[in-house]
N, C-alpha and C. Protein backbone atom coordinates (compact mmCIF):
# COMPACT_ATOMS: atom_id res chain seq x y z
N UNK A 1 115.00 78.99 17.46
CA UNK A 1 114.61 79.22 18.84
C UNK A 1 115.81 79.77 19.57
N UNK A 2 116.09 80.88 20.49
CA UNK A 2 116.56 81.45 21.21
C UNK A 2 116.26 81.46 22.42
N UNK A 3 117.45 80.98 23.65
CA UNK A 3 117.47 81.14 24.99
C UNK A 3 118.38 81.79 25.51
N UNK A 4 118.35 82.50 26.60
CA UNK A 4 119.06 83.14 27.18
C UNK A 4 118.99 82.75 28.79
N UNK A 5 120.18 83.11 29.72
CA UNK A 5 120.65 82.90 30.84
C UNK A 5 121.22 83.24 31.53
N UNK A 6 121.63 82.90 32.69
CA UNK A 6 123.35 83.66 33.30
C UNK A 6 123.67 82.54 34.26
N UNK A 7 125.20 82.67 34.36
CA UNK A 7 125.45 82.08 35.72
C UNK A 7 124.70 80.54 34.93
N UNK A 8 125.52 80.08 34.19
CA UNK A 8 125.53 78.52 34.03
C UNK A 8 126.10 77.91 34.40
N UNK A 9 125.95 76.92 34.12
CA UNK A 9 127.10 75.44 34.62
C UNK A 9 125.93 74.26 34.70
N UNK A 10 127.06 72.84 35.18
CA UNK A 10 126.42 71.79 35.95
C UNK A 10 126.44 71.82 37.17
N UNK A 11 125.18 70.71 37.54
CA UNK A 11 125.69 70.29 38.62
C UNK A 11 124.65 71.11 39.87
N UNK A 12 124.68 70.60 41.24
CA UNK A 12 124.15 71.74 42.19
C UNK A 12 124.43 72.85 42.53
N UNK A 13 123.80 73.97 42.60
CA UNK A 13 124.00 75.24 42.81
C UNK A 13 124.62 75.26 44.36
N UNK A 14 124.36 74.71 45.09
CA UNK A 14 124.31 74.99 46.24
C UNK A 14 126.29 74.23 46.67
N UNK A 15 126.70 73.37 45.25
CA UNK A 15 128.02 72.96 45.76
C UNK A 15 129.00 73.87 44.79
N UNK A 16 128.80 74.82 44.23
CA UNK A 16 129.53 75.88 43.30
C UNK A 16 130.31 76.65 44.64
N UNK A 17 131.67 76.68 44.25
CA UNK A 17 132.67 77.63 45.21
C UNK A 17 131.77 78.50 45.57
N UNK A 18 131.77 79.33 46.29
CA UNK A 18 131.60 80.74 47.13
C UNK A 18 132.75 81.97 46.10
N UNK A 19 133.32 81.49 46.21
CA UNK A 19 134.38 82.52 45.61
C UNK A 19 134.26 82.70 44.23
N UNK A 20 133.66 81.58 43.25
CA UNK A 20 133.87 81.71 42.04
C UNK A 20 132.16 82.07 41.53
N UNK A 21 131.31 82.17 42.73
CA UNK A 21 129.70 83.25 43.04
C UNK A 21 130.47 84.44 43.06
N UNK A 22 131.31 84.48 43.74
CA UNK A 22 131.59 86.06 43.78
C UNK A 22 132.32 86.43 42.61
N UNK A 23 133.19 86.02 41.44
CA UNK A 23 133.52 85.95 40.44
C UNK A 23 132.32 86.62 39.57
N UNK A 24 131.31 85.74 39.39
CA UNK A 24 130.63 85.88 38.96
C UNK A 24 129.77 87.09 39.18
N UNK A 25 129.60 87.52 40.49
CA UNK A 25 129.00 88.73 40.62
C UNK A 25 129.97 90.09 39.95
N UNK A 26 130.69 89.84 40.64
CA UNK A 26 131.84 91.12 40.31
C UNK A 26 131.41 91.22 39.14
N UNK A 27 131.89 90.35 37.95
CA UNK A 27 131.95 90.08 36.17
C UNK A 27 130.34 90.65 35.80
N UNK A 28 129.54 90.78 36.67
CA UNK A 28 127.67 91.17 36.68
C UNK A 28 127.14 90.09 35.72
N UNK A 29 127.55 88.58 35.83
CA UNK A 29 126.82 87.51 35.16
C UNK A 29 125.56 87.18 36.08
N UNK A 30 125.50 87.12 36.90
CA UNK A 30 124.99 87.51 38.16
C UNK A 30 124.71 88.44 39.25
N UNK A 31 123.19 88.27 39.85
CA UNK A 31 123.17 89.53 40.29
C UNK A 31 123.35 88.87 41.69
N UNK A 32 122.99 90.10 42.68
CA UNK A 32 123.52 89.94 44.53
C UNK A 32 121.63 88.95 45.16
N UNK A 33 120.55 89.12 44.21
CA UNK A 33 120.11 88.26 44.32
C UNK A 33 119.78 86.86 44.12
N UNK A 34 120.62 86.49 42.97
CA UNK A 34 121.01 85.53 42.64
C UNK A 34 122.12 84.35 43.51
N UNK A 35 123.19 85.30 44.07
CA UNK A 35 123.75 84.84 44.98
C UNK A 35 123.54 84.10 45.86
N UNK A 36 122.70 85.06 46.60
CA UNK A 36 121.84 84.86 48.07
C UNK A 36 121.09 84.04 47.97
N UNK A 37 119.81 83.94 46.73
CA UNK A 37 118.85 83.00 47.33
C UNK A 37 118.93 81.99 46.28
N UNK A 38 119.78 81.81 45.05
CA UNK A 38 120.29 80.56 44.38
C UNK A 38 121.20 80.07 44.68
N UNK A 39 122.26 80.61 44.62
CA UNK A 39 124.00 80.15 45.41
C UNK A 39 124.07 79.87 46.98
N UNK A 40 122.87 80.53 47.40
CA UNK A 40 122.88 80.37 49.09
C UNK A 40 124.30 80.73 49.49
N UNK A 41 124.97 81.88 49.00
CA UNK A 41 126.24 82.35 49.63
C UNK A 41 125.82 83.89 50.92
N UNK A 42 126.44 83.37 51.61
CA UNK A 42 126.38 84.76 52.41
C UNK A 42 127.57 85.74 52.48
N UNK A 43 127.79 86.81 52.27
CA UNK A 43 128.46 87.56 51.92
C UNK A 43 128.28 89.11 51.93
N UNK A 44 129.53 90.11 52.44
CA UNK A 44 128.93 91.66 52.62
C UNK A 44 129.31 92.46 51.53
N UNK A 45 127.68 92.50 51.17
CA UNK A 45 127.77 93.04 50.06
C UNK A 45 128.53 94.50 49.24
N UNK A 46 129.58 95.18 50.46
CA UNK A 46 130.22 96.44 50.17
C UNK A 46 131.53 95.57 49.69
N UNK A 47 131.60 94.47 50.24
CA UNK A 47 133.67 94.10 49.93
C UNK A 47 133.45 93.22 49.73
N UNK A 48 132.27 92.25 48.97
CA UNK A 48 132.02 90.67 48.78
C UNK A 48 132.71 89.69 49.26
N UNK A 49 132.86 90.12 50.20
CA UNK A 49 133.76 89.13 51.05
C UNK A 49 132.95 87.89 51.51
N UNK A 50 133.30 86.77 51.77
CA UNK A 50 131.96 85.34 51.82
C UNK A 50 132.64 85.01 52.97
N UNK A 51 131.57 84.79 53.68
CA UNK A 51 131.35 84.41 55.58
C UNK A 51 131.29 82.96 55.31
N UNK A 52 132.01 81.89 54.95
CA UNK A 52 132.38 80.70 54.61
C UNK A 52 131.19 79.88 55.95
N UNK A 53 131.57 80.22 56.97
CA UNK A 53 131.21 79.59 57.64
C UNK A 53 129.33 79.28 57.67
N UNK A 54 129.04 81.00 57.29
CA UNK A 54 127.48 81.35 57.46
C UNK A 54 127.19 80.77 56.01
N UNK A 55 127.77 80.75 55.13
CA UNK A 55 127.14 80.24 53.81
C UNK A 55 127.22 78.58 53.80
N UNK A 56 128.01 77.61 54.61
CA UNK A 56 127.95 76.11 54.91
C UNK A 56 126.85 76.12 55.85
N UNK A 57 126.27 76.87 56.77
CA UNK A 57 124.94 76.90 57.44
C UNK A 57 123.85 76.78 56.65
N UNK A 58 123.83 77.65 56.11
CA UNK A 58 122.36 78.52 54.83
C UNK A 58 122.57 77.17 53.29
N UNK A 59 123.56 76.36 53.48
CA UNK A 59 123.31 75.36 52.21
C UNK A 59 123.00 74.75 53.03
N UNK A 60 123.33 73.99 53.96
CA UNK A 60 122.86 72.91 55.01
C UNK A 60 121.41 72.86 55.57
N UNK A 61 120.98 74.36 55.43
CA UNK A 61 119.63 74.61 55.80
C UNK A 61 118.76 74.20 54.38
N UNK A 62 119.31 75.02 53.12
CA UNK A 62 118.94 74.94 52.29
C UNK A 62 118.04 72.99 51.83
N UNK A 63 119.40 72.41 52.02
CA UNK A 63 119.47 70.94 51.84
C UNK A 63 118.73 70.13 52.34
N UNK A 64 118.18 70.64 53.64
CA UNK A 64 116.85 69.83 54.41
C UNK A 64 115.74 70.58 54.25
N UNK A 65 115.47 71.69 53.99
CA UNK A 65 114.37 72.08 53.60
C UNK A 65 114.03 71.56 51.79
N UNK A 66 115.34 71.32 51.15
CA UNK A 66 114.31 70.77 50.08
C UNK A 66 114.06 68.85 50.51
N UNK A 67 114.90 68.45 51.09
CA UNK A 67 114.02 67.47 52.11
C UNK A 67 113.24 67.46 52.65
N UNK A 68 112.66 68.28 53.13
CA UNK A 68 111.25 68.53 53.37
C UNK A 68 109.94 68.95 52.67
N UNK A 69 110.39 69.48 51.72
CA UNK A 69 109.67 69.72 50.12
C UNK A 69 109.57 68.60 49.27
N UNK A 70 110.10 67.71 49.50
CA UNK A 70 110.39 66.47 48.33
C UNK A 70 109.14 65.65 48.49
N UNK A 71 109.05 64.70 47.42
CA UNK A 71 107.81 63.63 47.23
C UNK A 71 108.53 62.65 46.53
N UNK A 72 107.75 61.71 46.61
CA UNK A 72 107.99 60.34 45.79
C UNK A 72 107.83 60.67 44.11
N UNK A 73 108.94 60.52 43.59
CA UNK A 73 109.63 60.59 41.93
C UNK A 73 108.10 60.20 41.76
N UNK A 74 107.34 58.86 41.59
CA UNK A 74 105.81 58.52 40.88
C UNK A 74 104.76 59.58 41.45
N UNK A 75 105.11 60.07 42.61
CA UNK A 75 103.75 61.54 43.09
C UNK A 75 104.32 62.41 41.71
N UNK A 76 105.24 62.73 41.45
CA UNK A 76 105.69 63.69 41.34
C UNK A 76 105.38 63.82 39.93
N UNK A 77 106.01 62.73 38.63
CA UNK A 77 105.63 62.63 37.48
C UNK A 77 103.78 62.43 37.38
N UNK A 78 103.15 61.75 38.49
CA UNK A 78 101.65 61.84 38.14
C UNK A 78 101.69 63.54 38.21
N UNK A 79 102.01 64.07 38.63
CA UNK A 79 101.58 65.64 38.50
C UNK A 79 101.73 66.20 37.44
N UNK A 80 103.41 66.51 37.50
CA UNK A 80 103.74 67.11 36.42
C UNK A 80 103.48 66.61 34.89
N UNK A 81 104.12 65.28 34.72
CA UNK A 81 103.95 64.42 32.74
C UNK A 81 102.30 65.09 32.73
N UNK A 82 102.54 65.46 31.30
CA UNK A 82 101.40 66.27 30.76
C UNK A 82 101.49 65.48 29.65
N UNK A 83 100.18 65.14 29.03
CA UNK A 83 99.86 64.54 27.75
C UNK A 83 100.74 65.62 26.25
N UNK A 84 100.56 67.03 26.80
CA UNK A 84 100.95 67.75 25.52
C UNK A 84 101.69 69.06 26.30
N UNK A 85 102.39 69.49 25.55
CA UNK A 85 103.15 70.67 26.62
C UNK A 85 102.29 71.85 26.55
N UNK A 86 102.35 72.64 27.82
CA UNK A 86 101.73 73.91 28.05
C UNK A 86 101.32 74.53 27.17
N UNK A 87 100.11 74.92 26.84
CA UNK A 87 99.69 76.23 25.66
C UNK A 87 100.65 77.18 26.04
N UNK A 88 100.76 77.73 27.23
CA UNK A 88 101.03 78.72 27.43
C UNK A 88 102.37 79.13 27.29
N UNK A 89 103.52 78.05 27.24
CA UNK A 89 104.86 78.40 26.49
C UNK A 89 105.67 78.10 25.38
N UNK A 90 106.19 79.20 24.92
CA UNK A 90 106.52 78.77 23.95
C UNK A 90 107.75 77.29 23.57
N UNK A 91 107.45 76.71 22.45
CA UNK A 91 107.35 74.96 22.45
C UNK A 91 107.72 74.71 21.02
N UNK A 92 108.82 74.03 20.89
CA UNK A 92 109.15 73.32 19.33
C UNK A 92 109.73 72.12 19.75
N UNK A 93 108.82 71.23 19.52
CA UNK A 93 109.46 69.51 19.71
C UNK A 93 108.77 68.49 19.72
N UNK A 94 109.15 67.46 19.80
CA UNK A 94 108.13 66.43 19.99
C UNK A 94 107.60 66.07 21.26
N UNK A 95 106.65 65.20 21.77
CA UNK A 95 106.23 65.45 23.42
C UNK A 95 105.64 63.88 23.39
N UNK A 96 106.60 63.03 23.62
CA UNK A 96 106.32 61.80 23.72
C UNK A 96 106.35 60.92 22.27
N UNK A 97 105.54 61.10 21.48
CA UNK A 97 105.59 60.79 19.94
C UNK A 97 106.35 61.92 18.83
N UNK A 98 107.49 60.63 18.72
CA UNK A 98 108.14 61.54 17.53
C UNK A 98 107.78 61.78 16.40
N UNK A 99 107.00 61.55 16.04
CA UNK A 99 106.43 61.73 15.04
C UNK A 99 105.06 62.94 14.64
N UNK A 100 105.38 63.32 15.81
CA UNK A 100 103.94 64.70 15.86
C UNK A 100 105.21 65.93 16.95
N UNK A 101 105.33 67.04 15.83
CA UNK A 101 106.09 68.05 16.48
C UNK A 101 104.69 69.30 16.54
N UNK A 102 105.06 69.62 18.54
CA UNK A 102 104.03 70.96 18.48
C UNK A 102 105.17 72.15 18.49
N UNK A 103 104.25 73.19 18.19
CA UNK A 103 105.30 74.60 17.84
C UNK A 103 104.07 75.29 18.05
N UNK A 104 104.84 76.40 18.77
CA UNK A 104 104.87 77.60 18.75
C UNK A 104 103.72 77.83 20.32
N UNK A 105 103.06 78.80 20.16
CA UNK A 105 102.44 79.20 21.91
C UNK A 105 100.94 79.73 21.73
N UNK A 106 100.01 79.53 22.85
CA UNK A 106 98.81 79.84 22.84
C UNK A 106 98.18 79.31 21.83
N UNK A 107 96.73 80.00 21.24
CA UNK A 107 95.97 79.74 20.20
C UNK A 107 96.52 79.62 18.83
N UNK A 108 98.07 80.11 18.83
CA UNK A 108 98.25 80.05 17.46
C UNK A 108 99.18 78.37 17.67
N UNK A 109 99.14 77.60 18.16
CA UNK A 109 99.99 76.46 18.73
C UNK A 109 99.43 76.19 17.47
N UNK A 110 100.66 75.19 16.50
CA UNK A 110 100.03 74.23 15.41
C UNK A 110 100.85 72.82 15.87
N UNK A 111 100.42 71.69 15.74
CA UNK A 111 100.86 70.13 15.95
C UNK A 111 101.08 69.81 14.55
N UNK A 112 101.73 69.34 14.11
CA UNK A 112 102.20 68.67 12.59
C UNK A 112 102.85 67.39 12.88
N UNK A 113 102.83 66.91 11.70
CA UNK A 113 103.60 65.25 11.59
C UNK A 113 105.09 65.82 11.44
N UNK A 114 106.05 65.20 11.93
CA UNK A 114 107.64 65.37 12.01
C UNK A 114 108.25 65.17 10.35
N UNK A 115 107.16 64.68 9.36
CA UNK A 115 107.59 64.28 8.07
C UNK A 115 107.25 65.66 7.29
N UNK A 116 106.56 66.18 7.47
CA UNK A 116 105.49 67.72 7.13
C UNK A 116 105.65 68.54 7.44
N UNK A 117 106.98 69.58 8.28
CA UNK A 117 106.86 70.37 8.97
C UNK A 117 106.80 71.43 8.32
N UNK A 118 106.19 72.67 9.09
CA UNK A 118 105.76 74.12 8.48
C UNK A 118 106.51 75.11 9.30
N UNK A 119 107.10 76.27 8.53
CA UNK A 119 107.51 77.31 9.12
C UNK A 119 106.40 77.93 10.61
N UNK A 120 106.65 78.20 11.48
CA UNK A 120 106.39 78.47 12.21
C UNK A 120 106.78 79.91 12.78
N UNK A 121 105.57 81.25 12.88
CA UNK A 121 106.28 82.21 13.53
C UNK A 121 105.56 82.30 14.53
N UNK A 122 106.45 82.64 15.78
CA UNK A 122 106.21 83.70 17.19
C UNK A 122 106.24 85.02 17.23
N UNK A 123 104.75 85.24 17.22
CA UNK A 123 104.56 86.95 18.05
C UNK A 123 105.57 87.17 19.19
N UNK A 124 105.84 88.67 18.67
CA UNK A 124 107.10 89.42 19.87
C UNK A 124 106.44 89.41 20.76
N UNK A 125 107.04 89.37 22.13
CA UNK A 125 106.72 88.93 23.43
C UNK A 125 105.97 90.94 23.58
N UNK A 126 106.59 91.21 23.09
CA UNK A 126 106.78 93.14 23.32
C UNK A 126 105.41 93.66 22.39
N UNK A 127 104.84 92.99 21.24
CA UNK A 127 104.04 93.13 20.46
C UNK A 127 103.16 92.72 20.88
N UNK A 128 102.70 91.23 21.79
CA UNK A 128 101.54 90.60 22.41
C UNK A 128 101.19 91.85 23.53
N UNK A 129 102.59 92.18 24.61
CA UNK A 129 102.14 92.87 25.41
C UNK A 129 101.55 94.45 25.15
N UNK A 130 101.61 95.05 24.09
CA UNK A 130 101.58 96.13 23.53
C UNK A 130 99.82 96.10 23.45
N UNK A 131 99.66 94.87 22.90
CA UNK A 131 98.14 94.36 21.90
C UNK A 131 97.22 94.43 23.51
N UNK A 132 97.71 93.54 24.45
CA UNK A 132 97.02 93.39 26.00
C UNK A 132 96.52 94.98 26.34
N UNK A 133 98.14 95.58 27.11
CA UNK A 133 97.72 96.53 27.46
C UNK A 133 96.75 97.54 26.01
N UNK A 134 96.49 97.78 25.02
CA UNK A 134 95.99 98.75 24.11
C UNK A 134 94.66 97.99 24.55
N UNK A 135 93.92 96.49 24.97
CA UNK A 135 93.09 95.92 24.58
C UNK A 135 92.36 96.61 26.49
N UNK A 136 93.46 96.78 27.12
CA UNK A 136 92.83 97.22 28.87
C UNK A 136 92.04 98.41 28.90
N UNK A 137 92.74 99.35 28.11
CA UNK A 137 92.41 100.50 27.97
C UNK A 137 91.68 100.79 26.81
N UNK A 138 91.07 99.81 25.83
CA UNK A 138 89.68 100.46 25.70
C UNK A 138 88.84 99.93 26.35
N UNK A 139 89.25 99.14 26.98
CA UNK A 139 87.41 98.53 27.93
C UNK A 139 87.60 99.37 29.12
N UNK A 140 88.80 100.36 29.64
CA UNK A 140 88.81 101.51 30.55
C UNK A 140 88.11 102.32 30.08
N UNK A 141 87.98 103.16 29.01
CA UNK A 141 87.34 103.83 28.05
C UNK A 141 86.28 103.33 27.66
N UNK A 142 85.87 102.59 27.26
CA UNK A 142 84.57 101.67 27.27
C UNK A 142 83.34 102.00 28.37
N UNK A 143 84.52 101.45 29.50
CA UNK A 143 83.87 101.82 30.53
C UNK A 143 83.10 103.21 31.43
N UNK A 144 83.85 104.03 31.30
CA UNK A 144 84.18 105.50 31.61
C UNK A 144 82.68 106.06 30.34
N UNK A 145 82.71 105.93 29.23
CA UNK A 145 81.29 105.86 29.00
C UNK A 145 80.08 105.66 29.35
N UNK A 146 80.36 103.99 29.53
CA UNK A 146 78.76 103.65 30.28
C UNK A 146 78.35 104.40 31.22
């Protein structure tokens, strides 16, 4: 399994230097939207220079608006905890019982015992989308008939 990212670390985004956001931009680990509406840095974007003052505003704002977004931790797990993880992404692990690993995504998802496991492949993300769009355009054509 393969992941990719940018602009890692721990910790809150919103308490990461200003200066070492702009590090990061310069280096292009990060982009100028990333900045702005993850880093909540404000800054002009010709001389990246950071308005210290306007970016301790825009986290401070930041900080009560997700106070105002928030719910009670038990609202929150009744929502989200899912009996089995998403069809829809791709998934290698166990999901509550270790002993039953699901893999892989959509209809081809297989569940196995953790003692039994089977090679598992994923369709290219580039090959599914290839298969979609070829599958739009014959029912365009399809259509254009009737």
């Amino acid at each position: 399994m393969m992941c990719q990212g940018s602009g890692g670390g721990y910790g809150d985004v919103l308490e990461r230097n200003p200066e070492l956001v702009m590090k990061d931009l310069r280096e292009d680990l990060i982009s100028d939207e990333s900045a702005e509406n993850i880093y909540k840095v404000v800054y002009d974007r010709a001389t990246r220079r950071v308005d210290l003052a306007a970016t301790a505003a825009r986290r401070d704002a930041e900080r009560k608006a997700r106070k105002a977004r928030g719910r009670r931790f038990d609202d929150f797990v009744a929502e989200w905890v899912k009996p089995e993880p998403p069809i829809d992404i791709p998934y290698f692990g166990s999901w509550g019982d270790d002993s039953v690993l699901y893999a892989g995504v959509g209809a081809s998802r297989m569940k196995m015992r953790s003692d039994n496991v089977q090679a598992v492949w994923l369709a290219d993300p580039r090959e599914v989308r290839i298969a979609e769009l070829e599958a739009e355009l014959e029912a365009v054509k399809a259509e254009k008939k009737a």
